[in-house]
Protein backbone atom coordinates (compact mmCIF):
# COMPACT_ATOMS: atom_id res chain seq x y z
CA UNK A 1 -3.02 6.29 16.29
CA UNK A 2 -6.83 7.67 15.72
CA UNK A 3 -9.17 7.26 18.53
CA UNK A 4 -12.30 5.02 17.90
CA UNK A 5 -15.19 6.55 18.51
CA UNK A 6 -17.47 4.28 21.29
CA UNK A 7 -21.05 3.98 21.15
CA UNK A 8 -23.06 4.21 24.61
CA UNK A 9 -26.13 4.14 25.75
CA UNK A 10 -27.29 6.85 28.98
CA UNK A 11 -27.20 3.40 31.09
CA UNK A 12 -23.88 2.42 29.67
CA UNK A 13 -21.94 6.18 30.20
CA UNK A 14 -23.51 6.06 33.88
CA UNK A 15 -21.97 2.58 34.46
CA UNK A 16 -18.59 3.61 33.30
CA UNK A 17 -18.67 6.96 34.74
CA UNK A 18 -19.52 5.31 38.09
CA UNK A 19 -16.81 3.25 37.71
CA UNK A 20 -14.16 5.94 37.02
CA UNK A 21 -15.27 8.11 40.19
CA UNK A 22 -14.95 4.73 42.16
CA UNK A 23 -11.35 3.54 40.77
CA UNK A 24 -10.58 7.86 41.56
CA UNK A 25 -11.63 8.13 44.68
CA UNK A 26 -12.12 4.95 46.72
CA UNK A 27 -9.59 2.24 45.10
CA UNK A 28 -6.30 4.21 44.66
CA UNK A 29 -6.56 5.68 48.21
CA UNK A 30 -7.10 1.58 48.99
CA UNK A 31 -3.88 1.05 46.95
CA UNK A 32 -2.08 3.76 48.20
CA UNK A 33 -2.91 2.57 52.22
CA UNK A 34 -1.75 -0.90 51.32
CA UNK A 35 1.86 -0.04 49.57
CA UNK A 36 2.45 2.50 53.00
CA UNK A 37 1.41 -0.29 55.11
CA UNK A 38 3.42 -2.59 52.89
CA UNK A 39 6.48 0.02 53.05
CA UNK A 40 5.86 -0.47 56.68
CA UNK A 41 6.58 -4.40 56.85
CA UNK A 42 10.51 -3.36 56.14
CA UNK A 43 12.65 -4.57 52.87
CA UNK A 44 10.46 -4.49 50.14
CA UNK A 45 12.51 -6.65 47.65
CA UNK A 46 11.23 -9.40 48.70
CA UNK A 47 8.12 -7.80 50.13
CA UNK A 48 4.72 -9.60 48.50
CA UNK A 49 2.21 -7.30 50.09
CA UNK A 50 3.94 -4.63 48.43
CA UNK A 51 4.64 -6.32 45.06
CA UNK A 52 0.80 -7.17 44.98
CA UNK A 53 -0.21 -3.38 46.09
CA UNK A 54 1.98 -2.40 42.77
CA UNK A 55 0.42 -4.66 40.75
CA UNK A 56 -3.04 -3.83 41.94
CA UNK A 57 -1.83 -0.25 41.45
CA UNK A 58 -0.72 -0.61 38.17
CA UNK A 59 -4.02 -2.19 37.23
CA UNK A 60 -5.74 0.57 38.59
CA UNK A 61 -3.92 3.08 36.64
CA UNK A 62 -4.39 1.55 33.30
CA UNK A 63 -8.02 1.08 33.65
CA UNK A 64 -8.60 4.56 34.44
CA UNK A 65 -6.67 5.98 31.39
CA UNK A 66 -9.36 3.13 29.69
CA UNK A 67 -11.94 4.80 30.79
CA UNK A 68 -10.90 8.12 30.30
CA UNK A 69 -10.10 7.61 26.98
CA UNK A 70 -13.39 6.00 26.39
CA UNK A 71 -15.55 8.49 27.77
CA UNK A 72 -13.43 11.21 25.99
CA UNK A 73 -14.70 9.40 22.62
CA UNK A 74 -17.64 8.28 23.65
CA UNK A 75 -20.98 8.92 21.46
CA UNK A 76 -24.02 8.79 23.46
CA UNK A 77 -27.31 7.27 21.97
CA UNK A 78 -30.69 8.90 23.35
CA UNK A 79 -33.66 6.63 23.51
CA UNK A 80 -35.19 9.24 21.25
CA UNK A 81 -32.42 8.34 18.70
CA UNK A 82 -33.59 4.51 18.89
CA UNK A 83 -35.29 3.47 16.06
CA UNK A 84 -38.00 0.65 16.37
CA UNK A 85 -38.42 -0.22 12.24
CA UNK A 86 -34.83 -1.60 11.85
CA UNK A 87 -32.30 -2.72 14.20
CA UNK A 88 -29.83 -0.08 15.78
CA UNK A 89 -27.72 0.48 18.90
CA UNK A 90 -29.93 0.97 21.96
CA UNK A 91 -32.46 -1.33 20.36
CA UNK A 92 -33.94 -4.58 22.20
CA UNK A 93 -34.19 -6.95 19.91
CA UNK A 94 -36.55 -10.32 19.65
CA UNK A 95 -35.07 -12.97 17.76
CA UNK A 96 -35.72 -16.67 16.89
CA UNK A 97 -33.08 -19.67 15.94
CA UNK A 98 -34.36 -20.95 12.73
CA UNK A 99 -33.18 -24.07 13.60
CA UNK A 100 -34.41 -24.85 17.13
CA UNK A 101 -37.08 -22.24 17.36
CA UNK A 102 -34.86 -21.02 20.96
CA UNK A 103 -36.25 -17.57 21.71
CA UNK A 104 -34.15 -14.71 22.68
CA UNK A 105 -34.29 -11.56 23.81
CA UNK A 106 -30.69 -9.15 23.15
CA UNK A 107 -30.10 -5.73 23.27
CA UNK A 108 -27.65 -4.06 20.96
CA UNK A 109 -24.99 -1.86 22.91
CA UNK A 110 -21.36 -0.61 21.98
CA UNK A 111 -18.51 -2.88 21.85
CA UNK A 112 -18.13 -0.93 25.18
CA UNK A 113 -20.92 -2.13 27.42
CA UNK A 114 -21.53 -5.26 25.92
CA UNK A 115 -21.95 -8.08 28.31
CA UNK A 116 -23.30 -11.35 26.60
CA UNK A 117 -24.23 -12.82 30.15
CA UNK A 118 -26.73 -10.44 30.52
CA UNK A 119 -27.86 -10.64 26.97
CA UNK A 120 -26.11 -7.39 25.55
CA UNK A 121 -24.69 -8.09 22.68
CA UNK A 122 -21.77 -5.47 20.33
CA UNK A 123 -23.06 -3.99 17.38
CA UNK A 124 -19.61 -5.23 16.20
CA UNK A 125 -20.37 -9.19 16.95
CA UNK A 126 -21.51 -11.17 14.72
CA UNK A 127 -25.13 -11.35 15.32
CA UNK A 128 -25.22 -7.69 16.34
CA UNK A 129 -23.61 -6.77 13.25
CA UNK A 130 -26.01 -8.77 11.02
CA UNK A 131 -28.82 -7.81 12.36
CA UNK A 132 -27.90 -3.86 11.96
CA UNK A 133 -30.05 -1.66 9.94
CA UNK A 134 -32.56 -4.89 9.32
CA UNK A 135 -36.37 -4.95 10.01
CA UNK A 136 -38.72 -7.09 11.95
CA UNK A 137 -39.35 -10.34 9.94
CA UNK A 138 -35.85 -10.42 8.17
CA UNK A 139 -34.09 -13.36 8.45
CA UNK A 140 -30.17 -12.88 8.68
CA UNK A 141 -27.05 -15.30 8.39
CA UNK A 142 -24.62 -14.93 11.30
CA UNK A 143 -21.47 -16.95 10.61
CA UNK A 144 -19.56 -18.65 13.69
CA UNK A 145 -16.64 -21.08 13.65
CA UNK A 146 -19.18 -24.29 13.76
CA UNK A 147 -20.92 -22.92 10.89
CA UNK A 148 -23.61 -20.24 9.91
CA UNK A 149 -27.01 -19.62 12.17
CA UNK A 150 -30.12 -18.44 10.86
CA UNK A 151 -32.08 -15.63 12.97
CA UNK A 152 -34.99 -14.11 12.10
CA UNK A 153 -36.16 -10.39 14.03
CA UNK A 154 -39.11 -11.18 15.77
CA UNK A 155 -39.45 -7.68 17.12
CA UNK A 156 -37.84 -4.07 17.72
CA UNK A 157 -38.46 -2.01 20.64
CA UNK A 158 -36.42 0.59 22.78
């Protein structure tokens, strides 16, 4: 099985990074507290604390090797990388629904970091993928199950 390689941005290999270190050094001493204390209550086949400490350990465990394995093939983007005449990852990128003339503002992040709610979209959804290696003005087709959207790129920055 070939490792994918996964686009960052500086803000997005901090975030994760953080969030290794945290999982390392804060949660599985948590985890490890709870199953002694757990170990403590007596007979732990029919123990919940403890069955809910393994889980939470088991959790913890797999989202580490995540991470590692993300950061390990991670590519970083540099702002001085991002491009502002066509859309790219690290871009921030204006566009405007042909049809309702809605206004929105998205950056374009790894599949990674992407976090719609805060209006960071993959360069491997739908729009993000459209809108890839297009400049300002273009109008692109983004198909979704209802049907296809119309954007157009209102502007490019970093």
């Amino acid at each position: 099985m070939s490792d994918k390689e996964v686009i960052l941005t500086q803000e997005g290999l901090r975030k994760l990074e953080d969030e290794l270190e945290n999982l390392k050094s804060v949660k599985r001493r948590e985890v490890a507290e709870r199953i002694k204390v757990a170990i403590g209550y007596g007979d732990i086949s029919e123990n919940s604390e403890y069955e809910d400490a393994k889980n939470e350990q088991a959790f913890i465990e797999g989202r580490v090797i995540t991470l590692e394995k993300l950061l390990r093939n991670a590519r970083i983007i540099n702002s001085d990388e991002i491009e502002t005449d066509v859309v790219g990852v690290g871009a921030t990128v204006t566009v405007e629904d042909m049809e309702f003339g809605d206004v929105t503002e998205y950056a374009i992040v790894g599949s990674a970091e992407s976090d719609p709610l805060q209006n960071k979209i993959s360069n491997e959804s739908p729009l993000g993928k459209a809108m890839l290696g297009k400049k300002k003005g273009t109008v692109v087709d983004v198909t979704v199950p209802a049907g296809v959207i119309q954007y157009k790129i209102v502007d490019i920055k970093k």
